[in-house]
N, C-alpha and C. Protein backbone atom coordinates (compact mmCIF):
# COMPACT_ATOMS: atom_id res chain seq x y z
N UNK A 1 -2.26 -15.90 -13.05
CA UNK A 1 -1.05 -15.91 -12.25
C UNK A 1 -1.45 -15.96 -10.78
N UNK A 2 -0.95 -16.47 -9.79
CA UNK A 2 -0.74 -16.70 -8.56
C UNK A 2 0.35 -16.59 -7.45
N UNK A 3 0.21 -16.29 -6.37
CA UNK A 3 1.58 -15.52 -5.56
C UNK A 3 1.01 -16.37 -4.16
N UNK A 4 1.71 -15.61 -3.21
CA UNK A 4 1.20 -15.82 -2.20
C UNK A 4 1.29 -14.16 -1.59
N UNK A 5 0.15 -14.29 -0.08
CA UNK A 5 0.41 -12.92 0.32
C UNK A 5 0.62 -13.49 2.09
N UNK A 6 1.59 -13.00 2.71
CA UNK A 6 1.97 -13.18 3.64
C UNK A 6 1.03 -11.82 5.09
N UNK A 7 0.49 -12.53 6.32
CA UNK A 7 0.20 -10.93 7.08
C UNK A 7 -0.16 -11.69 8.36
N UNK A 8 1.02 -11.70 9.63
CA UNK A 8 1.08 -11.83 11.19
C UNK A 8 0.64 -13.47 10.95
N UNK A 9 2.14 -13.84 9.53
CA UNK A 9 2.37 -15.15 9.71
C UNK A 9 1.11 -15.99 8.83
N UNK A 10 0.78 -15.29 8.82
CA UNK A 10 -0.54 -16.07 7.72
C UNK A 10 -0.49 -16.23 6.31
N UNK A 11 -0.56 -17.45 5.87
CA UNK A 11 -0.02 -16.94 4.24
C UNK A 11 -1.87 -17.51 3.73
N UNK A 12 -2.09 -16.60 2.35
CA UNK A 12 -2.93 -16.15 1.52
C UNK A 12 -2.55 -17.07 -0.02
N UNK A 13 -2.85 -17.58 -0.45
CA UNK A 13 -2.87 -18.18 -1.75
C UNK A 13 -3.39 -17.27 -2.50
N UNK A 14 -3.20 -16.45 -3.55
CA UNK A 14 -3.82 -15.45 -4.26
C UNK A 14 -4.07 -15.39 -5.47
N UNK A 15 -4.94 -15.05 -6.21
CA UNK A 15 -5.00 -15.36 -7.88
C UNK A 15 -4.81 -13.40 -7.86
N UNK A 16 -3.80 -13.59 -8.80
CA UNK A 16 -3.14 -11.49 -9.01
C UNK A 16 -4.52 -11.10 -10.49
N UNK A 17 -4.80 -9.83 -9.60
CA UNK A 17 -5.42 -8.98 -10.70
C UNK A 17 -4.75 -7.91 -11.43
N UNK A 18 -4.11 -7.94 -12.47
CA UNK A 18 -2.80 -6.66 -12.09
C UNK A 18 -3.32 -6.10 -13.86
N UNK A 19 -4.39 -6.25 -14.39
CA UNK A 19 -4.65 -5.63 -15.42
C UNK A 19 -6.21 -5.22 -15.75
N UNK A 20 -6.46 -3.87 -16.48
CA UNK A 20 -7.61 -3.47 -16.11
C UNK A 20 -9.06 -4.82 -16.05
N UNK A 21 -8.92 -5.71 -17.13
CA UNK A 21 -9.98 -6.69 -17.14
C UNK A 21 -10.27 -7.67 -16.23
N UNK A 22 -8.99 -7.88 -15.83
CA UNK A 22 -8.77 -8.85 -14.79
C UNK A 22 -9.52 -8.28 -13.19
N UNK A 23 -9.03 -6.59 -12.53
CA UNK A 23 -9.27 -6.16 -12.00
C UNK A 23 -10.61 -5.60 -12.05
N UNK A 24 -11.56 -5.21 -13.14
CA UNK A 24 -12.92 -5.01 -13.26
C UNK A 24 -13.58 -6.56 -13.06
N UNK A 25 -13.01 -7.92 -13.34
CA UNK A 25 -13.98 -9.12 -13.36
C UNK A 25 -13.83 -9.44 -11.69
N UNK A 26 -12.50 -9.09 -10.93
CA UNK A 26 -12.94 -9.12 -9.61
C UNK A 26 -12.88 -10.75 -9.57
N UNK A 27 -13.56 -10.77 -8.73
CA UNK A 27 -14.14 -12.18 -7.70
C UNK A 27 -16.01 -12.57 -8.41
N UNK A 28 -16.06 -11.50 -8.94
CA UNK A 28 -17.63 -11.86 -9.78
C UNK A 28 -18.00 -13.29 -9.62
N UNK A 29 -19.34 -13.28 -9.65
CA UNK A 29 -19.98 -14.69 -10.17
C UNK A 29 -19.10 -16.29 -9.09
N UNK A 30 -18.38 -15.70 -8.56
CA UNK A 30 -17.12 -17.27 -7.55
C UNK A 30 -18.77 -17.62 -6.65
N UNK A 31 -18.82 -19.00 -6.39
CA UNK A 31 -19.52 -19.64 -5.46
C UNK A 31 -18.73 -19.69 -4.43
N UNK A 32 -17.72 -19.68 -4.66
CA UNK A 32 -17.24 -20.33 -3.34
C UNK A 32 -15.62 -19.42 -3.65
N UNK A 33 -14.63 -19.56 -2.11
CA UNK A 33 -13.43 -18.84 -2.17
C UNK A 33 -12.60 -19.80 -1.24
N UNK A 34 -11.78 -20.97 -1.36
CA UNK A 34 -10.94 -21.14 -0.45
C UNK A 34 -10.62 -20.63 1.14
N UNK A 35 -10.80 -21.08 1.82
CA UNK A 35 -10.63 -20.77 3.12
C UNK A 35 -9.41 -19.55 3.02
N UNK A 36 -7.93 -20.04 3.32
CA UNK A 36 -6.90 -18.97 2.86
C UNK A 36 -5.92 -19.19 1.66
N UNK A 37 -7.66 -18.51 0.55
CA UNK A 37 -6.92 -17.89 -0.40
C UNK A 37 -7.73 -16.42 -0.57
N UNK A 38 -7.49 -16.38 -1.90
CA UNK A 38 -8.36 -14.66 -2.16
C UNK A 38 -7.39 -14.00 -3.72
N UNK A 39 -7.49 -12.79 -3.71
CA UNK A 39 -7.47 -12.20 -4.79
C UNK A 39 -6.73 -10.98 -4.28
N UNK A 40 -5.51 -10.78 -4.85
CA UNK A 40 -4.83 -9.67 -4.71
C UNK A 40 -4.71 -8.46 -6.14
N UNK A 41 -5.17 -7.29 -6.07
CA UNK A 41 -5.45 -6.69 -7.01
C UNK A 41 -4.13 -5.39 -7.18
N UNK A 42 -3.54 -5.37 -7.78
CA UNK A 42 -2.24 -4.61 -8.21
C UNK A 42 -2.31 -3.48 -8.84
N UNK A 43 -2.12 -2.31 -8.89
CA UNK A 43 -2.51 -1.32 -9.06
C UNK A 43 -1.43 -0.38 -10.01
N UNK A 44 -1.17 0.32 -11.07
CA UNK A 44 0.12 0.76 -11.66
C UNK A 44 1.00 1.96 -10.66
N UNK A 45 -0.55 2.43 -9.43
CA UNK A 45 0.35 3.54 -8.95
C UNK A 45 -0.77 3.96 -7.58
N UNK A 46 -0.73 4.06 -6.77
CA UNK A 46 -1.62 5.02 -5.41
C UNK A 46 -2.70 5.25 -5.18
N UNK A 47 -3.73 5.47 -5.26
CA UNK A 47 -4.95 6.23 -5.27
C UNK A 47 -6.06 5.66 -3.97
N UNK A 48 -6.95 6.35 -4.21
CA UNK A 48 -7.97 6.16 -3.09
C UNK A 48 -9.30 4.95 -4.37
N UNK A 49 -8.89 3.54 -4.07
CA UNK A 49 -9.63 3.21 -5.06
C UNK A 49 -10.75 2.53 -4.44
N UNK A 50 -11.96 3.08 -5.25
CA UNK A 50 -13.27 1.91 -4.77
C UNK A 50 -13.62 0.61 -4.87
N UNK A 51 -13.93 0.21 -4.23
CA UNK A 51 -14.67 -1.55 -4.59
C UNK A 51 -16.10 -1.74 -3.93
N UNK A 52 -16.81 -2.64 -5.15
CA UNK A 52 -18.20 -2.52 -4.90
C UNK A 52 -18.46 -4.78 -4.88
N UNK A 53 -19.47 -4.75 -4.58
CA UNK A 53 -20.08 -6.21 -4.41
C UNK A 53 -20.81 -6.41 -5.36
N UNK A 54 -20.39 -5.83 -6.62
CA UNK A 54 -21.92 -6.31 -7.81
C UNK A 54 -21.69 -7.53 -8.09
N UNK A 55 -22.43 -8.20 -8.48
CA UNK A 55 -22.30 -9.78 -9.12
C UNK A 55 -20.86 -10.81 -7.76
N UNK A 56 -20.91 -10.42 -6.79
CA UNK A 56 -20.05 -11.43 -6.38
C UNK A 56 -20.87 -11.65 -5.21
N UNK A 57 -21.02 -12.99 -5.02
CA UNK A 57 -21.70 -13.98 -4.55
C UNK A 57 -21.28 -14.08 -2.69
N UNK A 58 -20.10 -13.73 -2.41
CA UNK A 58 -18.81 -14.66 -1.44
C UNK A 58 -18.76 -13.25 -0.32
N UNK A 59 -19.32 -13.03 0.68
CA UNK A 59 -18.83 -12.01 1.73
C UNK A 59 -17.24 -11.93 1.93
N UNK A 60 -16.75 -10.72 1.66
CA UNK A 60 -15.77 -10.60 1.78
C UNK A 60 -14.70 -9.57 2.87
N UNK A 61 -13.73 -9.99 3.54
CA UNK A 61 -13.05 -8.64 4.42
C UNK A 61 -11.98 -7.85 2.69
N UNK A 62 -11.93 -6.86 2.62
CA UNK A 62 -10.95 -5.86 1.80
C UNK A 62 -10.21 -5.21 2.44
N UNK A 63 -9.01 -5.14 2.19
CA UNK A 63 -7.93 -4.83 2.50
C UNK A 63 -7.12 -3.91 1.67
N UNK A 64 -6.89 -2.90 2.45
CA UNK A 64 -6.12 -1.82 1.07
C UNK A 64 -4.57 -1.27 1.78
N UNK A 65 -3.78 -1.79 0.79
CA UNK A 65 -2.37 -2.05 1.12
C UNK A 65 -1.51 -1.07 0.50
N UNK A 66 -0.55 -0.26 1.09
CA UNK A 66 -0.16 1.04 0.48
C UNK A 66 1.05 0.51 -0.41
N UNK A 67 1.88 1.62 -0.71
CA UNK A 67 3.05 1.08 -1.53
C UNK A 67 4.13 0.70 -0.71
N UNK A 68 4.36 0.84 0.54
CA UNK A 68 4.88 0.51 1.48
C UNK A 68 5.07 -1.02 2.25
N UNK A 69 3.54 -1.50 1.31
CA UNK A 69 3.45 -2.68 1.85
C UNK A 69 2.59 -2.85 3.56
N UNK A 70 2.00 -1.84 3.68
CA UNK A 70 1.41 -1.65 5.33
C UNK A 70 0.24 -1.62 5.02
N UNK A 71 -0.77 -1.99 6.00
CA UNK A 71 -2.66 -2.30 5.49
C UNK A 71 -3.21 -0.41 6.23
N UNK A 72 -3.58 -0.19 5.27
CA UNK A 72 -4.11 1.29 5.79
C UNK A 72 -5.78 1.16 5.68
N UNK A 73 -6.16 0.39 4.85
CA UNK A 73 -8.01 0.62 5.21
C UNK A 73 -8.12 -0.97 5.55
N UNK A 74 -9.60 -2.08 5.97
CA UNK A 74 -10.04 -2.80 5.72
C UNK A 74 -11.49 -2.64 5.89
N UNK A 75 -12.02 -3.25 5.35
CA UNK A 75 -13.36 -3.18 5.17
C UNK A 75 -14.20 -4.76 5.59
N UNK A 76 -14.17 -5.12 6.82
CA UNK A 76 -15.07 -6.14 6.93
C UNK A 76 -16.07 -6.71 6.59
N UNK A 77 -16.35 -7.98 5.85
CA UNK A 77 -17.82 -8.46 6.17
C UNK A 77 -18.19 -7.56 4.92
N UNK A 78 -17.91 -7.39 3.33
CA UNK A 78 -18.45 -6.55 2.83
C UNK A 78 -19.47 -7.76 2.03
N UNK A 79 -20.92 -7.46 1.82
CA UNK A 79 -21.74 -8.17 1.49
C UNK A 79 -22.10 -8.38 -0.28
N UNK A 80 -22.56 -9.31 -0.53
CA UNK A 80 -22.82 -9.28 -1.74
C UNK A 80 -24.31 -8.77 -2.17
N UNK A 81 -24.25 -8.35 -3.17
CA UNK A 81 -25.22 -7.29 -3.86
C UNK A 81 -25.55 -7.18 -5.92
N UNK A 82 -26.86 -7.31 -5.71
CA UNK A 82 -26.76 -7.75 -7.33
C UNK A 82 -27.36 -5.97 -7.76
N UNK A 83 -28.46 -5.74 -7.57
CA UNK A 83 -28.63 -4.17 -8.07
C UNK A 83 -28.08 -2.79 -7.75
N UNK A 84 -28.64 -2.64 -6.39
CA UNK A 84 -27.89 -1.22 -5.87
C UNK A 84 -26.68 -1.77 -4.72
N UNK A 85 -25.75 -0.88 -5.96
CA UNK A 85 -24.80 -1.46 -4.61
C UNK A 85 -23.79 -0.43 -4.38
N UNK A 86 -23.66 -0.46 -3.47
CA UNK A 86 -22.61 1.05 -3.06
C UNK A 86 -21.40 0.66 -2.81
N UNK A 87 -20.63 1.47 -3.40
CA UNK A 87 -18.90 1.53 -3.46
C UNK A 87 -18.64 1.81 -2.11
N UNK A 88 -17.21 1.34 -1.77
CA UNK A 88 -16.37 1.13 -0.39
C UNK A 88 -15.12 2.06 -1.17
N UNK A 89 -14.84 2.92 0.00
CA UNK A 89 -13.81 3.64 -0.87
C UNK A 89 -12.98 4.30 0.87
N UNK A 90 -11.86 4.04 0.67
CA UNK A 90 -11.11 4.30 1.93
C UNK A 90 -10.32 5.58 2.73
N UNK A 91 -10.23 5.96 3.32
CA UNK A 91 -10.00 7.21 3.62
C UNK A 91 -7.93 7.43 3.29
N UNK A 92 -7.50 6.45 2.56
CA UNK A 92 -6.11 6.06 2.56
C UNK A 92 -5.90 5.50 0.91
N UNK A 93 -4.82 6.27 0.09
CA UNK A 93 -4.24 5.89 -0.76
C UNK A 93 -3.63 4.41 -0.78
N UNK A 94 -4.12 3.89 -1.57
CA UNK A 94 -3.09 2.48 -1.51
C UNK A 94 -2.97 1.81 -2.90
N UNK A 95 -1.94 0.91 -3.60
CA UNK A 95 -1.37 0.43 -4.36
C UNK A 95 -2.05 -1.08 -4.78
N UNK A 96 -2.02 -1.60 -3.54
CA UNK A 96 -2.85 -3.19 -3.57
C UNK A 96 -3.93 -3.29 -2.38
N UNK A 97 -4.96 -4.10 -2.98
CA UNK A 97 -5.97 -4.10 -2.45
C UNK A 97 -5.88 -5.84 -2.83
N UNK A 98 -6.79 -6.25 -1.00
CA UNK A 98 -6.30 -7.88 -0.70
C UNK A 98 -7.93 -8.21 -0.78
N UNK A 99 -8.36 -9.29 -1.22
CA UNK A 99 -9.51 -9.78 -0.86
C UNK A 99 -9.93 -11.31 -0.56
N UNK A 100 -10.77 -11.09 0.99
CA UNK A 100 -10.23 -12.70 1.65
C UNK A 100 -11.76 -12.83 1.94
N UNK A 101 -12.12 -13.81 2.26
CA UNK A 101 -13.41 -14.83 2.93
C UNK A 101 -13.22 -13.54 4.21
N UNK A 102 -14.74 -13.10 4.29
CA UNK A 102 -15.45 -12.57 5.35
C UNK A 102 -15.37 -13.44 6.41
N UNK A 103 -14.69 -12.35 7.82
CA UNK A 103 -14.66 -13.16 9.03
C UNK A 103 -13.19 -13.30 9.44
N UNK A 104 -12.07 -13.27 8.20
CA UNK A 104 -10.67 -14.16 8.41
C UNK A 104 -9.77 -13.11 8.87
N UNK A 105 -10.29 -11.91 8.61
CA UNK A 105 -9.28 -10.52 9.35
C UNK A 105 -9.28 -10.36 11.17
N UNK A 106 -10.78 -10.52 11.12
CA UNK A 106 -10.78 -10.72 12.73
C UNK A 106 -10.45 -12.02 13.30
N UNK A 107 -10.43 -13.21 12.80
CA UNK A 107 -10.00 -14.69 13.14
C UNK A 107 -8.43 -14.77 13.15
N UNK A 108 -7.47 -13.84 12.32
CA UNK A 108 -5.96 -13.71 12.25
C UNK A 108 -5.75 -12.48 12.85
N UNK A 109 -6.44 -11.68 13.08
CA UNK A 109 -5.98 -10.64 14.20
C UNK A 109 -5.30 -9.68 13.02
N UNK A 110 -5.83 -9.45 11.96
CA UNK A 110 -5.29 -8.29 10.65
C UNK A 110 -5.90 -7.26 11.21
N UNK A 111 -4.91 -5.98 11.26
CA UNK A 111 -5.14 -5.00 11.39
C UNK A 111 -4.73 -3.48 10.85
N UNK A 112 -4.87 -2.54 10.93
CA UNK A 112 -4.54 -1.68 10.03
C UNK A 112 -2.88 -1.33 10.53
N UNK A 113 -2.11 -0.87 9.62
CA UNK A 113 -0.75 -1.02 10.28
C UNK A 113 0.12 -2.57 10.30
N UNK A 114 -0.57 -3.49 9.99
CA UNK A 114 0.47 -4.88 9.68
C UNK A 114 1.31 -4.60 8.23
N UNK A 115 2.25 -4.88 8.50
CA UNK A 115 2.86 -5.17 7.64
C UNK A 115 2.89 -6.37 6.93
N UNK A 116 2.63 -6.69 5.22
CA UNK A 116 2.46 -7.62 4.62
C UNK A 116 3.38 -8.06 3.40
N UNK A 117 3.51 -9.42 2.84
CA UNK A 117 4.18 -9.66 2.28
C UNK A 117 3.86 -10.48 1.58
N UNK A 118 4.62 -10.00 0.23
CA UNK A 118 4.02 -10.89 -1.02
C UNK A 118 4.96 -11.15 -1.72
N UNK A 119 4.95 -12.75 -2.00
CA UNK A 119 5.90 -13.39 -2.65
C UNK A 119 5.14 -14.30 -3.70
C-alpha cells in the first residue's frame, strides 16, 4: 500500500508499514530510495520506538511523528550498518515514524514541531 506524506509543502510518496512484518523488513536490502519518496511506518498506539540500520543499504533522515501528527524526534544522516549496529531511540513518544533519503530534512527545512500530513 502507498499514501502520500505531506511536511512545509513537500509531498513524500510512501510505501506504509502498518504491520508487524512489514515494519520489521523496513527499508532492508533497497539499493536505492527515490529522491521524494520513503517509508512511513504506522504504529497501533505511542511509544518511544527504536530503529536500527541492519541490512539497509540507503542513509537515511528518521522522523518520529506523534499522534497529533507533529515531528517530535528526527534523526539525521542515520548510516547503514551490517554487524554492530546500534538502535536510535527518541527522547519522544510517537505513533508514526517517516523514513526519507539522508540529507532531505535539512534541504526542506523539516523540523521538529512541523506539522505533517498524510493522505
Amino acid at each position: 500500500m502507498s499514501s502520500k506524506v505531506i511536511i512545509n509543502e513537500k509531498s513524500f510518496n510512501v510505501e506504509i508499514a502498518d504491520n508487524p512484518a512489514e515494519r520489521a523488513q523496513g527499508l532492508m536490502f533497497r539499493k536505492e530510495l527515490k529522491e521524494n519518496s520513503g517509508m512511513l511506518f504506522i504504529f497501533p498506539s505511542s511509544e518511544k520506538y527504536s530503529f536500527w540500520m541492519k541490512n539497509t543499504f540507503i542513509p537515511l533522515d528518521i522522523i518520529w511523528i506523534d499522534e497529533n501528527l507533529e515531528i517530535v524526534y528526527i534523526h539525521e544522516n542515520a548510516q547503514p550498518c551490517k554487524d554492530e549496529c546500534n538502535s536510535i531511540t527518541p527522547d519522544k513518544e510517537a505513533k508514526y515514524i517517516l523514513e526519507i533519503n539522508s540529507g532531505l530534512s535539512e534541504r526542506y527545512g523539516i523540523e521538529i514541531g512541523n506539522r505533517v500530513e498524510i493522505i
